[in-house]
C-alpha atoms as a PDB file:
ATOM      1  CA  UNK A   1      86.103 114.797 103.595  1.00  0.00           C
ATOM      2  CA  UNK A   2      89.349 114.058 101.106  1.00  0.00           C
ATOM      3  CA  UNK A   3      90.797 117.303 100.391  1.00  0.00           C
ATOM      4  CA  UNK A   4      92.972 117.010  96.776  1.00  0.00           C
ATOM      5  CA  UNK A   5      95.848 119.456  97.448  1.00  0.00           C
ATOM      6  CA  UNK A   6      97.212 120.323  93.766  1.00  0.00           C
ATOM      7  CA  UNK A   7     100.095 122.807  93.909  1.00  0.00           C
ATOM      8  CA  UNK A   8     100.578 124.510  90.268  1.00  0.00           C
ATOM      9  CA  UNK A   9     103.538 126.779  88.906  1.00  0.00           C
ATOM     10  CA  UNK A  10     102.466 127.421  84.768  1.00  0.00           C
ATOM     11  CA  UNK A  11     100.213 124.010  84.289  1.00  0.00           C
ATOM     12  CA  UNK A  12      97.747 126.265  82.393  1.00  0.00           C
ATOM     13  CA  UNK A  13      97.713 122.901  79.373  1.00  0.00           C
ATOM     14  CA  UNK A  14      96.838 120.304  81.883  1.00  0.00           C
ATOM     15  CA  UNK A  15      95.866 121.639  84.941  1.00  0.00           C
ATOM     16  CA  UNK A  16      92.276 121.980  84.000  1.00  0.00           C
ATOM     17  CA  UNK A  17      91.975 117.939  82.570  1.00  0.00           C
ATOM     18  CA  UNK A  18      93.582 117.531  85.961  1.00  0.00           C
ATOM     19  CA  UNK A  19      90.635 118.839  88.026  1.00  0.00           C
ATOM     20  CA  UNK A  20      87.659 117.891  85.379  1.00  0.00           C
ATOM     21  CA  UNK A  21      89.309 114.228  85.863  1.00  0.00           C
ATOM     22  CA  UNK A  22      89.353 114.703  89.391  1.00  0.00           C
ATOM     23  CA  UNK A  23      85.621 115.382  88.972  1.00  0.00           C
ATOM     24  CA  UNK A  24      84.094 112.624  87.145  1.00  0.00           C
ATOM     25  CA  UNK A  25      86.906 110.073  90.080  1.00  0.00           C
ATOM     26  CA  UNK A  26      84.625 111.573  92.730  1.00  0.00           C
ATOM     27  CA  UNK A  27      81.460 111.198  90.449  1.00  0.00           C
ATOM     28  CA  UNK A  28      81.944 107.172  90.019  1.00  0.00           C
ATOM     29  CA  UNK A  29      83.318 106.586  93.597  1.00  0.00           C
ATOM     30  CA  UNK A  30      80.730 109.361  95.488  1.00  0.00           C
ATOM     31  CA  UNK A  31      82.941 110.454  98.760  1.00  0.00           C
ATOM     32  CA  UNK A  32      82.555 114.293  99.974  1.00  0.00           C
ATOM     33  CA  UNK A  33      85.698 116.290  98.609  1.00  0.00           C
ATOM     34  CA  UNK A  34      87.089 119.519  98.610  1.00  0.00           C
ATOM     35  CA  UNK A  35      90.238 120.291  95.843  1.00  0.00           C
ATOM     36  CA  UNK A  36      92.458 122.716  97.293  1.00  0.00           C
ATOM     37  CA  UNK A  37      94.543 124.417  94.799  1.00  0.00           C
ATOM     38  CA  UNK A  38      97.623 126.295  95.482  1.00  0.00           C
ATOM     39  CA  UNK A  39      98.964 129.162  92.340  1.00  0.00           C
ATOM     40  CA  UNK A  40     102.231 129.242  92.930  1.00  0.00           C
ATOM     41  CA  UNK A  41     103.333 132.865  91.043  1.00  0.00           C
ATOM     42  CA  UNK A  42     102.326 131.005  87.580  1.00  0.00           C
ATOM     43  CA  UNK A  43     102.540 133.750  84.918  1.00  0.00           C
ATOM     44  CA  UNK A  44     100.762 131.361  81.537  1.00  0.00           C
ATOM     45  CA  UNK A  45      97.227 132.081  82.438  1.00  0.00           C
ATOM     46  CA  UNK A  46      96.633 129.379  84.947  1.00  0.00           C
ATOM     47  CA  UNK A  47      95.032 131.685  87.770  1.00  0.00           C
ATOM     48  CA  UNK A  48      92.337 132.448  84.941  1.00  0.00           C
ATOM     49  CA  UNK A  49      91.828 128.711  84.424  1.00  0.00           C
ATOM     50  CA  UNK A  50      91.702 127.992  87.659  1.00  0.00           C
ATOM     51  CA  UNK A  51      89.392 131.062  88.387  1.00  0.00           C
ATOM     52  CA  UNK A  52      86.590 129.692  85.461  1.00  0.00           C
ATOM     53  CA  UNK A  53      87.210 125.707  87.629  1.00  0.00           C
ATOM     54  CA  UNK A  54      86.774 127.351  90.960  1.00  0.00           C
ATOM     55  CA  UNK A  55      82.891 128.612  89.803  1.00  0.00           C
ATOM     56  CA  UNK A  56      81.852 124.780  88.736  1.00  0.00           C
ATOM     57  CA  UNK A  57      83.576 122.999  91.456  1.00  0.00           C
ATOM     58  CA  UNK A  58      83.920 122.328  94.969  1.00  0.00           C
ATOM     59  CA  UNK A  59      87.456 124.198  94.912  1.00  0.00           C
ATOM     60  CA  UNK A  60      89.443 126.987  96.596  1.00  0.00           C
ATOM     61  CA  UNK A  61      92.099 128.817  95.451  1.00  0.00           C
ATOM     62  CA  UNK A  62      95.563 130.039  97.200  1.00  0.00           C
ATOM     63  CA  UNK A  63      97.145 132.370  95.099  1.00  0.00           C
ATOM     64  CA  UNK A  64     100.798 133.336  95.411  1.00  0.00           C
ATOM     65  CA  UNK A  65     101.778 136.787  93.941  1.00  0.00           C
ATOM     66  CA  UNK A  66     105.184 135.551  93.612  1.00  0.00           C
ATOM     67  CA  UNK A  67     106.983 132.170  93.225  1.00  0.00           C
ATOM     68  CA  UNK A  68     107.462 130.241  96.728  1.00  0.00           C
ATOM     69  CA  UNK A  69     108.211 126.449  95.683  1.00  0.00           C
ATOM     70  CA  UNK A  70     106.492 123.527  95.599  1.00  0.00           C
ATOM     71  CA  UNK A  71     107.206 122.751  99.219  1.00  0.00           C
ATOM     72  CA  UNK A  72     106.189 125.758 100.245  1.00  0.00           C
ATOM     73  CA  UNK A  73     102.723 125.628  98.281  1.00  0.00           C
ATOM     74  CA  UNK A  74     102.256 122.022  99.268  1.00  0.00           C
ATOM     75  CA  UNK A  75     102.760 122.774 103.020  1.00  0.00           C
ATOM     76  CA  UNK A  76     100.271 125.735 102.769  1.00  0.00           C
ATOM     77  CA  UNK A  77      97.606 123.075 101.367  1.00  0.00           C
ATOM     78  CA  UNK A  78      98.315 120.564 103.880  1.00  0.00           C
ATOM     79  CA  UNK A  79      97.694 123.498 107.169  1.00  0.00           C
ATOM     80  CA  UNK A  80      94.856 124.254 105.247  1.00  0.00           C
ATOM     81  CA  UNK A  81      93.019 121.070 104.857  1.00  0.00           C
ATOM     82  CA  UNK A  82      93.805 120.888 108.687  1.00  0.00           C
ATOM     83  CA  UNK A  83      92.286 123.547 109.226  1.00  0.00           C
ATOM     84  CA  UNK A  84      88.922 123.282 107.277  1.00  0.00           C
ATOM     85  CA  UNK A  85      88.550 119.632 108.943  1.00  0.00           C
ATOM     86  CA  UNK A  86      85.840 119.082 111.432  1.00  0.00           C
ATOM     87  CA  UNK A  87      86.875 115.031 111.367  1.00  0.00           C
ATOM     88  CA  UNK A  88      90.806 115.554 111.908  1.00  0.00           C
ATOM     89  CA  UNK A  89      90.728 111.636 112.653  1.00  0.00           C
ATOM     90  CA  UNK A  90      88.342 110.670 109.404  1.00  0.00           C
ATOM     91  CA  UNK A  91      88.900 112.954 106.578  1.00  0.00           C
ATOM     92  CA  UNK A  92      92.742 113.117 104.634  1.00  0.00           C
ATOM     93  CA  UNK A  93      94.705 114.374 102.043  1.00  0.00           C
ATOM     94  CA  UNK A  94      95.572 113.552  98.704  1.00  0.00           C
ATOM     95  CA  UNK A  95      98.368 115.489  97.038  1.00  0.00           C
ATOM     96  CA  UNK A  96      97.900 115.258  93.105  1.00  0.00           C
ATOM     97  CA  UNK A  97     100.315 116.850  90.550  1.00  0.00           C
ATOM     98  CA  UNK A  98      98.947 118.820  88.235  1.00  0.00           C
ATOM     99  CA  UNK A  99     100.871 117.846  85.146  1.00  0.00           C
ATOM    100  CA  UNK A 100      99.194 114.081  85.526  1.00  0.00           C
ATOM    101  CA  UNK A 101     102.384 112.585  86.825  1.00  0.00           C
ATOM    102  CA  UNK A 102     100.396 110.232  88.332  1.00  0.00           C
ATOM    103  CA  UNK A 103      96.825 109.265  87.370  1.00  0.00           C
ATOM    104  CA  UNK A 104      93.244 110.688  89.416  1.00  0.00           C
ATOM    105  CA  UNK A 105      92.212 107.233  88.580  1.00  0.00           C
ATOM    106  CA  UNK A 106      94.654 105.608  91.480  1.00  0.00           C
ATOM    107  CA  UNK A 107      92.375 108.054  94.131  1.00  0.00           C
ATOM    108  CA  UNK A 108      89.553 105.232  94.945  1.00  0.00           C
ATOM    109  CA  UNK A 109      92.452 102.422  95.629  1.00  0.00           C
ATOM    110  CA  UNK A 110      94.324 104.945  97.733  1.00  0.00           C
ATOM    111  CA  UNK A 111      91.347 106.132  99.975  1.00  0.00           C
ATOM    112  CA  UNK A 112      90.186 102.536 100.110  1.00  0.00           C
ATOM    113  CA  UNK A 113      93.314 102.023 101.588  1.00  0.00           C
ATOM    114  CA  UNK A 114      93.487 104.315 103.792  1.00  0.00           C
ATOM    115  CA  UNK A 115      89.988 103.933 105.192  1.00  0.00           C
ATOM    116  CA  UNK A 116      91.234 100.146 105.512  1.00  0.00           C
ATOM    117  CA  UNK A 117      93.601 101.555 108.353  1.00  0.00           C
ATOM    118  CA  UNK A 118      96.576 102.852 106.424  1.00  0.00           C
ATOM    119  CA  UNK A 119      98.165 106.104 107.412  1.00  0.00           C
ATOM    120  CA  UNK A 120     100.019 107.081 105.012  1.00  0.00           C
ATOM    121  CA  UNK A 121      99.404 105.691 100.638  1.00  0.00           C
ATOM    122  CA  UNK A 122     102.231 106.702  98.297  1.00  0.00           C
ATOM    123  CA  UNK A 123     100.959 106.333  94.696  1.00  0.00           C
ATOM    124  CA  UNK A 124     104.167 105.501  91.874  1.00  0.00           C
ATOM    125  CA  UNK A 125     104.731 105.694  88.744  1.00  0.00           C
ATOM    126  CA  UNK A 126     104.721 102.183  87.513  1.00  0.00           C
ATOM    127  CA  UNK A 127     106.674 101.375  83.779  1.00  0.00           C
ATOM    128  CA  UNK A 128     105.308  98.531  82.421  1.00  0.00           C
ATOM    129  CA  UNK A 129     107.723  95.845  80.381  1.00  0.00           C
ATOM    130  CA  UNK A 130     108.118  97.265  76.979  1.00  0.00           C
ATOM    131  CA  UNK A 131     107.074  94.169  75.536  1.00  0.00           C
ATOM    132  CA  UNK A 132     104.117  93.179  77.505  1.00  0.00           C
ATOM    133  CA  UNK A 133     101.743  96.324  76.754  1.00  0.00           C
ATOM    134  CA  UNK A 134     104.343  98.931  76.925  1.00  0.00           C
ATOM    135  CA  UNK A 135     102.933 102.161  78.401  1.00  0.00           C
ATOM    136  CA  UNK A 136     103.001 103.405  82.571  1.00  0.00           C
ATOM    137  CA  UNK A 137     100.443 103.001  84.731  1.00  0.00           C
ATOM    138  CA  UNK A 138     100.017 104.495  88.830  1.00  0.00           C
ATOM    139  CA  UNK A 139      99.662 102.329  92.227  1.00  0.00           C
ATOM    140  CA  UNK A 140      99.099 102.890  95.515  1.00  0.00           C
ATOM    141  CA  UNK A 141     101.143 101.453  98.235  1.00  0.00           C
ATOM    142  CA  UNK A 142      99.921 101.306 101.789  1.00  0.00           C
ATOM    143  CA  UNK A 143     102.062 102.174 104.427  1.00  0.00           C
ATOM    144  CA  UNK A 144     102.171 103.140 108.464  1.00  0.00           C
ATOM    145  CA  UNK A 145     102.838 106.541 109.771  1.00  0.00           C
ATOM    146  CA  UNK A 146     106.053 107.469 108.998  1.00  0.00           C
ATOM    147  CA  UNK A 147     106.750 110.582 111.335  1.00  0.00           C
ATOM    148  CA  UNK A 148     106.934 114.018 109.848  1.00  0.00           C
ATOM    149  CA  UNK A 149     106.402 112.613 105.645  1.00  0.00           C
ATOM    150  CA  UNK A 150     102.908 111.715 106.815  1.00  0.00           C
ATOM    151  CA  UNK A 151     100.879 114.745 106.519  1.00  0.00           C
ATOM    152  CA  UNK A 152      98.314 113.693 109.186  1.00  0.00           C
ATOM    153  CA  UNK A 153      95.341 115.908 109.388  1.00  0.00           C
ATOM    154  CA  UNK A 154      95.183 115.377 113.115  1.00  0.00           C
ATOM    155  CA  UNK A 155      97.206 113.732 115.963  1.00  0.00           C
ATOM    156  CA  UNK A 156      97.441 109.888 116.392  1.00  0.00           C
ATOM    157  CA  UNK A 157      99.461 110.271 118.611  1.00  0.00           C
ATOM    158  CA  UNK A 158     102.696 110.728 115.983  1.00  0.00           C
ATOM    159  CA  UNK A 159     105.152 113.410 115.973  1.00  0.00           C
ATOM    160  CA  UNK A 160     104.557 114.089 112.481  1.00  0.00           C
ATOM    161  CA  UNK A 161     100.802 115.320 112.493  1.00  0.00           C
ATOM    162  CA  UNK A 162     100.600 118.866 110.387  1.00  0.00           C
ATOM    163  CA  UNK A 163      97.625 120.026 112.919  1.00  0.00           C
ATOM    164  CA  UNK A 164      97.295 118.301 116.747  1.00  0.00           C
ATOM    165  CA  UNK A 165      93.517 117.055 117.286  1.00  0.00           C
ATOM    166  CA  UNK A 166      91.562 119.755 118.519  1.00  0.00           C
ATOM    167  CA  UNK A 167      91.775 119.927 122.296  1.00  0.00           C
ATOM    168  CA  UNK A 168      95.201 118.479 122.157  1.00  0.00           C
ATOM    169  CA  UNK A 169      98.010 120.378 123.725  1.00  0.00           C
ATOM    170  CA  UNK A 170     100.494 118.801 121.578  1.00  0.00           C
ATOM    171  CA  UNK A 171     101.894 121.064 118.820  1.00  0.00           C
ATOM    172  CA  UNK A 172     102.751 119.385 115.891  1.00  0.00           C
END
């Protein structure tokens, strides 16, 4: 399972591109996902959005009453994609901004990636030369576990897992 973990604060203009784009990603490159969505106290109409998304698409919402932070939203999406998972070892997580700071389109190259043996994939913002096609474009970097910044959705045997493996007696 790849959970998408988008936390939003007021993204009602381009949160809902956000998660149709997510959509037809996971249509052309077929891989079981769950989007986990986290409301952070936005006040522009993006729980209704996300409320008419949630009824068409494999998607759960967290709703905050009242502004937390992005850290705070993004760590409640991360416990809970460790907790839904059944495959702590298999399945990950994908944060995605909701405002398309980077691209859906980088998602196959980053779970390639990381079912090639990565443990953690950083996408960035690439510019381009101005001359040679102008615009930006998003890549995916591989890297190895990197302690507490990795986000695990188990234990490999890091300090930085969000959830230990089930059975463990580590706490992470």
């Amino acid at each position: 399972m790849i959970y998408v973990c988008v936390p939003v604060h007021n993204e009602a203009p381009t949160v809902g591109l956000v998660l149709w784009k997510v959509r037809q990603v996971f249509t052309a490159f077929p891989r079981e996902y769950q989007l986990l969505v986290c409301d952070d106290g936005s006040t522009d109409g993006t729980a209704q959005l996300l409320a008419s998304y949630a009824k068409v698409l494999p998607m759960s919402v967290v709703t905050h009453r009242e502004r937390r932070g992005y850290a705070r939203s993004l760590e409640e999406l991360l416990r809970l994609a460790g907790q839904r998972t059944d495959r702590p070892r298999r399945d990950c997580a994908i944060v995605l901004h909701a405002d398309f700071s980077h691209s859906p389109d980088v998602m196959p190259e980053m779970v390639r990636l990381l079912e090639s043996g990565a443990d953690v994939v950083v996408a960035e913002l690439l510019e381009a030369r101005r001359g040679a096609g102008g615009g930006e474009r998003t890549a995916a970097r591989p890297g190895r576990c990197a302690g507490r910044a990795a986000g695990h959705l188990g234990c490999c045997g890091c300090r930085g897992c969000v959830t230990p493996c089930r059975g463990s007696s580590r706490s992470g």
